[in-house]
Protein backbone atom coordinates (compact mmCIF):
# COMPACT_ATOMS: atom_id res chain seq x y z
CA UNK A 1 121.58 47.71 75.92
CA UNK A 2 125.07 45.95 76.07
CA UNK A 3 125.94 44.60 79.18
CA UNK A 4 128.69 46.61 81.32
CA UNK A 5 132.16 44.40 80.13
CA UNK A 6 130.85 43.96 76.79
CA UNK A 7 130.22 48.18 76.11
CA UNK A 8 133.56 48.53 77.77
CA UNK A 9 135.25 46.02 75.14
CA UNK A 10 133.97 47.78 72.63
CA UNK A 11 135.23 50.85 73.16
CA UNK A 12 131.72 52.64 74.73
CA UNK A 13 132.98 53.48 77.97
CA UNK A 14 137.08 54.04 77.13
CA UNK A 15 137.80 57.21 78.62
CA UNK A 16 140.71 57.69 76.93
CA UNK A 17 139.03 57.08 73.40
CA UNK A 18 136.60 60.24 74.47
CA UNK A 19 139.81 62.04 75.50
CA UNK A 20 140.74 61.68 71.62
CA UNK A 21 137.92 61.77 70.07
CA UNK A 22 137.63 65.28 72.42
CA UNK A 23 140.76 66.46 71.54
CA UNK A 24 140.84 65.84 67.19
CA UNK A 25 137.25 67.75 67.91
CA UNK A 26 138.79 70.81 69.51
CA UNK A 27 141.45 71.04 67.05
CA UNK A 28 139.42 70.47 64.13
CA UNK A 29 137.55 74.07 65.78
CA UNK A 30 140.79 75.78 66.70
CA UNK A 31 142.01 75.15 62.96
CA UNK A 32 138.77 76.52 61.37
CA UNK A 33 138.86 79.52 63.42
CA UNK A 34 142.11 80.04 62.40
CA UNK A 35 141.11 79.66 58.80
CA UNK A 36 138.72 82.65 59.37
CA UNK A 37 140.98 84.99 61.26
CA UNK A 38 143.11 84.46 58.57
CA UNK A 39 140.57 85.10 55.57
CA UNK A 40 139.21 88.65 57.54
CA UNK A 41 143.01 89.34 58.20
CA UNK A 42 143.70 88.71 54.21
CA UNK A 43 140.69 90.64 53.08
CA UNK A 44 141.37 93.97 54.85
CA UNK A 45 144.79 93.69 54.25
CA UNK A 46 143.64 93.79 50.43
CA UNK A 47 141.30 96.37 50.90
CA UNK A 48 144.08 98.39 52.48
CA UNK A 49 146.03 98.07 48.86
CA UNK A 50 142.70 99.09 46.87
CA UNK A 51 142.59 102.54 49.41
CA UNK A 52 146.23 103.08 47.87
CA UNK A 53 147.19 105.18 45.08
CA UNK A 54 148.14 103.72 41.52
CA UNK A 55 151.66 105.14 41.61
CA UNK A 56 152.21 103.42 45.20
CA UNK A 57 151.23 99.72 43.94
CA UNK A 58 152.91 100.73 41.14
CA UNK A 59 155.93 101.11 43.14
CA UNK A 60 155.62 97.68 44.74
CA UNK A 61 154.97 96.07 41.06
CA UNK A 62 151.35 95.43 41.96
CA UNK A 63 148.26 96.93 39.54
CA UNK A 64 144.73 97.75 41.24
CA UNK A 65 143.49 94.94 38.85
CA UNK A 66 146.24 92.38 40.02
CA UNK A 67 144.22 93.29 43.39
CA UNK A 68 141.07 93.17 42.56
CA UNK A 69 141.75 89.84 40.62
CA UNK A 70 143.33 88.57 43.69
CA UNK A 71 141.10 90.05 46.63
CA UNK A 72 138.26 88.42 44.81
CA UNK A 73 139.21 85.22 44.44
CA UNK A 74 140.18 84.68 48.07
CA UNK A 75 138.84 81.61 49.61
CA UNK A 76 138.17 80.38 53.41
């Protein structure tokens, strides 16, 4: 296709562009998976308040609705 020093000019064969392009990649993943720990973490933690009495959110100023409202609109 291109010949060998004109593929290299253009950035084909730059090792260290693939080294980037390589890295941005794997963070990109490492972030998302993040994202989802995070949005499991979040929605048992909620589901831990729901399993709690209405007298013991009460006690930390939270109603089961406030929850509800909350735990549903929880995003990834």
């Amino acid at each position: 296709m291109y010949p060998k020093k004109a593929a290299a000019t253009i950035g084909v064969l730059d090792p260290e562009r693939h080294k980037t392009i390589a890295q941005s990649f794997g963070s990109v993943v490492w972030r998302t998976a993040r994202r989802i720990g995070k949005y499991f973490s979040n929605h048992r933690q909620y589901d831990e308040l729901l399993e709690m009495p209405d007298y013991l959110l009460a006690d930390v100023g939270l109603s089961r609705a406030q929850v509800i409202e909350v735990k549903r609109d929880l995003r990834l």
